[in-house]
Protein backbone atom coordinates (compact mmCIF):
# COMPACT_ATOMS: atom_id res chain seq x y z
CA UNK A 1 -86.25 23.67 46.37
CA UNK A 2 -84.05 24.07 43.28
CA UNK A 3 -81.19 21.65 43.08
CA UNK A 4 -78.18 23.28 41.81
CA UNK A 5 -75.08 21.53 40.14
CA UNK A 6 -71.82 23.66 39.79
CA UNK A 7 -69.44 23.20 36.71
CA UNK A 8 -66.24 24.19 36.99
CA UNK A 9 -64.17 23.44 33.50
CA UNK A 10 -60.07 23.75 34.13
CA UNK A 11 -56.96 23.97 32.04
CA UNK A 12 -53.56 23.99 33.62
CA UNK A 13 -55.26 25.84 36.70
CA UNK A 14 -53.46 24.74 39.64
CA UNK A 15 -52.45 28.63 40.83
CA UNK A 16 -56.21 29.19 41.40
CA UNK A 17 -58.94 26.52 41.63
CA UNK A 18 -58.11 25.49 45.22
CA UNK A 19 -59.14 28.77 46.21
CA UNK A 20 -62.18 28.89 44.45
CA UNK A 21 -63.13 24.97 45.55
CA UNK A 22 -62.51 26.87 49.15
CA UNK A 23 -64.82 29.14 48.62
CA UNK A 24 -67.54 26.74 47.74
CA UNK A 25 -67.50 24.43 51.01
CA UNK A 26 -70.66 25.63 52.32
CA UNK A 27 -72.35 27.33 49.13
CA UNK A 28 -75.41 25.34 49.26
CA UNK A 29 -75.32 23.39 45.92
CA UNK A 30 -75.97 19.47 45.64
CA UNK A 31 -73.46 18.82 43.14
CA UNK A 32 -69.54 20.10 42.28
CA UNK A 33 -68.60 18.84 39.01
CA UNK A 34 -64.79 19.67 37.57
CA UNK A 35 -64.11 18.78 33.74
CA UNK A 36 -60.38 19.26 33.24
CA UNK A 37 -59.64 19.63 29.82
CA UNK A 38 -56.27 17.76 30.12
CA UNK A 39 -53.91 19.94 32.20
CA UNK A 40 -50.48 18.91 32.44
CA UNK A 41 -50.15 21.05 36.00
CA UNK A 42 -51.05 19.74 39.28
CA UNK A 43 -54.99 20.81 38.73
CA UNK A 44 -56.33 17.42 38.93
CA UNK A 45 -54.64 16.55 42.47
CA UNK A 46 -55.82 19.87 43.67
CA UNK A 47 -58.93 18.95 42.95
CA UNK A 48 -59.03 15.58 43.96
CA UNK A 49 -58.02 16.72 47.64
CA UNK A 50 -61.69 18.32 48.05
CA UNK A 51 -64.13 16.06 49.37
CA UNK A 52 -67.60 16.07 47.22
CA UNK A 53 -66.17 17.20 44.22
CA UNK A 54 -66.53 14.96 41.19
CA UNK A 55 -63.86 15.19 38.68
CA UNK A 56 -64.10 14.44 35.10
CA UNK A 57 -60.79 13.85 33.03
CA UNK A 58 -61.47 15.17 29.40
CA UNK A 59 -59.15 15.72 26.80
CA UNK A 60 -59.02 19.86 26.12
CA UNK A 61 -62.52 20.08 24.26
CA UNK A 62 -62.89 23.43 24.51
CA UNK A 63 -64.67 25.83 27.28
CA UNK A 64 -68.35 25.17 25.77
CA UNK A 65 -66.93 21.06 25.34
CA UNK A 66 -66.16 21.49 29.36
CA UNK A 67 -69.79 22.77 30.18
CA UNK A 68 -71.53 20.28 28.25
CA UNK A 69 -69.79 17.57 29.62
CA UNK A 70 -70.39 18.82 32.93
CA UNK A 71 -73.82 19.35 32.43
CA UNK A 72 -74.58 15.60 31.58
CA UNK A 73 -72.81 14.58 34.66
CA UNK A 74 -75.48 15.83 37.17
CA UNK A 75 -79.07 14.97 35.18
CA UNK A 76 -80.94 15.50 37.98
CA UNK A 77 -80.43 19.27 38.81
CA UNK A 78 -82.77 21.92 38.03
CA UNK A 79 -80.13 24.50 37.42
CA UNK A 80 -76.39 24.74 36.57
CA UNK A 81 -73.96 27.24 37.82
CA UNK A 82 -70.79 27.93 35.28
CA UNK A 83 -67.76 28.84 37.29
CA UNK A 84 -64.48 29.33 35.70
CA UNK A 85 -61.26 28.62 38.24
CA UNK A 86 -60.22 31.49 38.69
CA UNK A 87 -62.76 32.85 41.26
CA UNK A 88 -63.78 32.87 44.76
CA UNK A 89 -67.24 32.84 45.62
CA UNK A 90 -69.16 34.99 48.06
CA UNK A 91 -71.71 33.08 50.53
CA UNK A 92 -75.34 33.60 49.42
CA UNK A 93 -74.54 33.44 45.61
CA UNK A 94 -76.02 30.00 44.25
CA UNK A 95 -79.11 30.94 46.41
CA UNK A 96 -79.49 34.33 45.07
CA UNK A 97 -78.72 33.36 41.26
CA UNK A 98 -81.46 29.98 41.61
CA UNK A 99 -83.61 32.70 43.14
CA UNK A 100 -83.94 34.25 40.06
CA UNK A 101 -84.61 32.15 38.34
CA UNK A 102 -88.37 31.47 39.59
CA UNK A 103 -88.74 35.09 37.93
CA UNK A 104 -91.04 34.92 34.57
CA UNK A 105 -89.04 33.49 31.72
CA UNK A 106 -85.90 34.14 33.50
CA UNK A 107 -83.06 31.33 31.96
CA UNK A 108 -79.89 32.92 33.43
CA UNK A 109 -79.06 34.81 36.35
CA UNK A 110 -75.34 36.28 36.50
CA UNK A 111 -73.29 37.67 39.67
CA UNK A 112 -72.34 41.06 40.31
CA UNK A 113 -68.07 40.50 39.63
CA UNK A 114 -65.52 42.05 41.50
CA UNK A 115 -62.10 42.13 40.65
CA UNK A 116 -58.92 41.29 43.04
CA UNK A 117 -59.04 45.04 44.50
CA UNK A 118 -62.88 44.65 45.18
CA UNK A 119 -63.51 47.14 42.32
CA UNK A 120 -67.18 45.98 40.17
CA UNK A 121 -65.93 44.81 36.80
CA UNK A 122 -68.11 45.64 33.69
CA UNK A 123 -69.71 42.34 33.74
CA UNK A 124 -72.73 42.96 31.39
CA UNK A 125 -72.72 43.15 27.93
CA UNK A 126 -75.40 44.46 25.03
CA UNK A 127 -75.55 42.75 21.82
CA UNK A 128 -72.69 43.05 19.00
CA UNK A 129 -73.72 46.13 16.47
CA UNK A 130 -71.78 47.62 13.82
CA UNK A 131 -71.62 51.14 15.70
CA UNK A 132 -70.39 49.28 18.86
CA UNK A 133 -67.33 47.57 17.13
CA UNK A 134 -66.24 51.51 15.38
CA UNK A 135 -63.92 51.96 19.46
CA UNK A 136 -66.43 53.86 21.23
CA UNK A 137 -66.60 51.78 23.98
CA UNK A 138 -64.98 54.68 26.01
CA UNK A 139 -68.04 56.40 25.54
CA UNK A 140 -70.41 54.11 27.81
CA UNK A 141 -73.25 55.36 25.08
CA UNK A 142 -75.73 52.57 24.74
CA UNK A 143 -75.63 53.14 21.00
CA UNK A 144 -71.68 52.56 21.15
CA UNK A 145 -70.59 50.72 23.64
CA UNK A 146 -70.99 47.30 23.97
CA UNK A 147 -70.32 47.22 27.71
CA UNK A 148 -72.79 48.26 30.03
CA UNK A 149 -70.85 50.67 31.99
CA UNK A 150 -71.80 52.65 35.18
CA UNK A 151 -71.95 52.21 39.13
CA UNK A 152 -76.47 53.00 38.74
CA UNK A 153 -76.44 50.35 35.97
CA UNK A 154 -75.26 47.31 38.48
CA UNK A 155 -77.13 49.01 41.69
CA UNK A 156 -80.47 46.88 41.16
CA UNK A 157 -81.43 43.98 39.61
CA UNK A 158 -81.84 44.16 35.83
CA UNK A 159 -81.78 42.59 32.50
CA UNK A 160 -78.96 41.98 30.02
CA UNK A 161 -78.13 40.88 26.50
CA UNK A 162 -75.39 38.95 27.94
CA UNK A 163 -72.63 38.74 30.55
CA UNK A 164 -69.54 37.48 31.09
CA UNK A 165 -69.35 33.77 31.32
CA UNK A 166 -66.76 33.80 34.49
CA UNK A 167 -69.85 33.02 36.44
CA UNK A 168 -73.64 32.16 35.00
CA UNK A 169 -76.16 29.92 36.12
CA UNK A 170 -78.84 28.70 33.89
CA UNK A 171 -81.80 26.50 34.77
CA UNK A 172 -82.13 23.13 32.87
CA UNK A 173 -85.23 24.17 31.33
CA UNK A 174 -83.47 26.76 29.06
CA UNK A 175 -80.92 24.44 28.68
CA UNK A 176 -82.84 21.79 27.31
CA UNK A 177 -85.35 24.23 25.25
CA UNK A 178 -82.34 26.02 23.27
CA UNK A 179 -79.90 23.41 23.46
CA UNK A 180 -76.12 22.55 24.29
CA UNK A 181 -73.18 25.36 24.21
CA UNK A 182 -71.93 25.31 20.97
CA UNK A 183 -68.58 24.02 20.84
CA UNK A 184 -67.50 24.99 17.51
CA UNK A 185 -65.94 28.32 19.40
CA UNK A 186 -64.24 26.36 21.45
CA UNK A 187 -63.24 29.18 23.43
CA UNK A 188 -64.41 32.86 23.76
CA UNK A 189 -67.91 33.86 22.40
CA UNK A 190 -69.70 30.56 23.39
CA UNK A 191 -71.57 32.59 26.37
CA UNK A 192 -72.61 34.98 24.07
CA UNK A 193 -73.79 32.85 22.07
CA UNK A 194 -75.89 31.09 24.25
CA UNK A 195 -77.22 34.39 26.36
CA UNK A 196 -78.16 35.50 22.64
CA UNK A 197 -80.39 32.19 21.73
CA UNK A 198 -81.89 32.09 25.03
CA UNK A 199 -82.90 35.48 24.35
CA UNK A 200 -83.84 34.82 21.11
CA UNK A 201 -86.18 32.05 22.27
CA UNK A 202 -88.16 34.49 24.93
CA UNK A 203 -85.80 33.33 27.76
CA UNK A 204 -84.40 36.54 29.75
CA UNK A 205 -80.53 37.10 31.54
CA UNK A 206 -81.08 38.74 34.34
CA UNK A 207 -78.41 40.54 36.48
CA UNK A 208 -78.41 39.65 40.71
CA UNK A 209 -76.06 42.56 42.52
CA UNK A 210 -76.90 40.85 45.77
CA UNK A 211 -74.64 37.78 44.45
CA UNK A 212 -70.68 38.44 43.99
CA UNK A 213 -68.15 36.97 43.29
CA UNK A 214 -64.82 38.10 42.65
CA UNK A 215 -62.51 37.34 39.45
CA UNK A 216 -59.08 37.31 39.40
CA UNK A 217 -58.67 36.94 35.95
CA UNK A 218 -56.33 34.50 33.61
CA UNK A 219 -57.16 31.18 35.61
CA UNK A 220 -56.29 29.27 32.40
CA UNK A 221 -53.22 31.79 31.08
CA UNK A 222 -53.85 34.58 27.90
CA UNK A 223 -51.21 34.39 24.83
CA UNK A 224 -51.64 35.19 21.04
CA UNK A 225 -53.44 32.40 19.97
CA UNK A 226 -56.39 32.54 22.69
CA UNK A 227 -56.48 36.16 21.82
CA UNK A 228 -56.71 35.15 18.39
CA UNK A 229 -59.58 32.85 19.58
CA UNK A 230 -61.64 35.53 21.36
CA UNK A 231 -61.05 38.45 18.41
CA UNK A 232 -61.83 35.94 15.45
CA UNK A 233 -65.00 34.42 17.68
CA UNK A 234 -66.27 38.01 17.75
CA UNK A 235 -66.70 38.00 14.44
CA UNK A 236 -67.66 34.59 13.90
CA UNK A 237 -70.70 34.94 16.11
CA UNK A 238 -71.45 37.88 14.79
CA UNK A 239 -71.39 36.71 10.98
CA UNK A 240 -73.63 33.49 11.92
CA UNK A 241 -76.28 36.28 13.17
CA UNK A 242 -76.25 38.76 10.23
CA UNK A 243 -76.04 38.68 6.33
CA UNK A 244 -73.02 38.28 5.04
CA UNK A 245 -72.02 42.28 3.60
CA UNK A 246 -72.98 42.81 7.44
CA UNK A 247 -70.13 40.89 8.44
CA UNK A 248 -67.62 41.52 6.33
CA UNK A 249 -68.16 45.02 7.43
CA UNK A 250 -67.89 43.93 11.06
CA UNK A 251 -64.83 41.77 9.97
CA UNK A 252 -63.35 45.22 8.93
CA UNK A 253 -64.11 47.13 12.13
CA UNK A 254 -62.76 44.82 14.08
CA UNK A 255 -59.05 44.91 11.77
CA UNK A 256 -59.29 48.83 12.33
CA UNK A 257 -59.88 47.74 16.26
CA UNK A 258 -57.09 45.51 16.63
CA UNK A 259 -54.76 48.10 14.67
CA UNK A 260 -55.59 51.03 17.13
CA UNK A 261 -54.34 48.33 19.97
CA UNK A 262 -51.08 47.74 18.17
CA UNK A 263 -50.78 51.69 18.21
CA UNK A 264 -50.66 51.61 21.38
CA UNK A 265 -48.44 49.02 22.44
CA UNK A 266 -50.84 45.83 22.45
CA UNK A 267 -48.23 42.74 20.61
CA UNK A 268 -50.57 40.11 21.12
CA UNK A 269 -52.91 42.28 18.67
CA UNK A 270 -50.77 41.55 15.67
CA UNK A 271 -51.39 37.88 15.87
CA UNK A 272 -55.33 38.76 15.92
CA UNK A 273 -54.65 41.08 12.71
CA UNK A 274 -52.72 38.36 11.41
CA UNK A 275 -55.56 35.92 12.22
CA UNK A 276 -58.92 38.07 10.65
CA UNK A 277 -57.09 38.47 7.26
CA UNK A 278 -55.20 35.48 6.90
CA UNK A 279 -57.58 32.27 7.72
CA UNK A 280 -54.90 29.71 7.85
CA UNK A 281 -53.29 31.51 10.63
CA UNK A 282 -56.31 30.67 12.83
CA UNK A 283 -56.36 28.18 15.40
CA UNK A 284 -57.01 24.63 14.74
CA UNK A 285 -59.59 23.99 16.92
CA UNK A 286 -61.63 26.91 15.91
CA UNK A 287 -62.31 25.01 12.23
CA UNK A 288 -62.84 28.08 10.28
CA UNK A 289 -59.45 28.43 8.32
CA UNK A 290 -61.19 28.05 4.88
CA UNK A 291 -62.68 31.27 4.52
CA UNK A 292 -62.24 35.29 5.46
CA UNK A 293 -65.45 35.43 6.53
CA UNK A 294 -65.06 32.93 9.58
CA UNK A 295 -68.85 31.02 10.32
């Protein structure tokens, strides 16, 4: 039987991880790990008042930081399911997601995700291109969209580039054959990046409909400079993988992108403008001020 530790990384999260912690009392995994990344809120006590739940006080080290460190806190498990706070959990998921795991070069398994009004999200993803950053994600054309969109696409099992990191598992085997999230994105991006490497190494993400969850969405808060984090991460993962004219091209795209959104009424948009063309502006903890071309 696989043994499956849950990580849950929080930040200032007090409004929603109870709920989610609720949700897990009878989920079926051996281990419930929470890395706080130094909230100031009343997470930790939350969290402290569930019994089984092992709670690791971090400085904020970033999402990716979170996951590592909960990932060396439970050794001994064969897989690891990534939750963020802000979800509850349906009963059957970590036994449907290990599940598929004992598929053929199957690393990840990811949850069919509901939002608060029990409406499927657009929870799988297809791999950055330069036609899929022109806007046509409205489209839902493979060739321009980078979401996988459609109710037939998340009927039945199937694979993905990626998926949203809200809620992954991944057994230790791919773990330990492509190595740690990379924490130099701090936030945003890092799940791509390691759904893309897995991939890259022959591992497969495969989508399980029959496991849901449901997200209610900004568990840890949204404001200019995270959006700053997850527009400037875009291109930052997407420079590492191509040659540089490549990127700078995507770089581009994506400051066309972020203008439409200020057409049309989107403020925190000017800070991720403000952010692609002007390095210093960036974040600190992203460590890519020095250059346009963030890497």
């Amino acid at each position: 039987m696989t043994a499956v530790a849950i990580v849950v990384v929080t930040y200032n999260s007090q409004d929603c991880v109870g709920d989610l912690l609720d949700s897990l009392a009878e989920c079926g995994a051996d281990q419930i790990v929470v890395v706080d990344n130094g909230s100031s809120d009343e997470t930790v006590r939350i969290v402290e008042s569930h019994v089984g739940v092992h709670v690791i006080r971090s400085t904020n080290v970033g999402y990716a930081g979170g996951v590592n460190r909960g990932v060396r806190a439970a050794p001994d498990a064969d897989a690891y399911l990534i939750l963020n706070p802000d979800l509850v959990v349906h009963p059957g998921v970590v036994g449907a997601l290990a599940a598929a795991l004992a598929e053929p070069q199957v690393g990840l398994s990811v949850p069919l995700v509901l939002d608060s009004d029990g409406r499927r999200q657009d929870s799988l993803r297809r791999e950055q291109s330069l036609l899929r950053a022109v806007g046509l994600n409205w489209t839902g054309l493979p060739l321009l969209s980078e979401y996988v969109k459609g109710d037939a696409e998340y009927s039945a099992p199937r694979d993905a580039d990626w998926a949203l990191g809200a809620a992954v598992m991944f057994s230790r085997e791919c773990y330990e054959a492509i190595g740690e999230w990379d924490e130099s994105f701090f936030l945003y991006s890092e799940e791509t990046d390691f759904c893309l490497r897995a991939r890259d190494a022959g591992w497969r993400t495969r989508f399980v409909p029959d496991a849901v969850v449901m997200h209610h969405g900004g568990g840890s808060g949204r404001n200019d400079a995270t959006h700053v984090m997850q527009v400037v991460n875009r291109v930052r993962l997407y420079a590492r993988r191509h040659s540089k004219p490549a990127g700078y091209t995507y770089l581009a795209l994506n400051v066309l992108s972020e203008l439409s959104w200020i057409a049309r009424g989107q403020k925190q948009s000017r800070a991720s403008v403000r952010g692609l063309l002007f390095p210093r502006t960036r974040p600190s903890e992203l460590g890519c001020s020095q250059s346009l071309l963030p890497r």
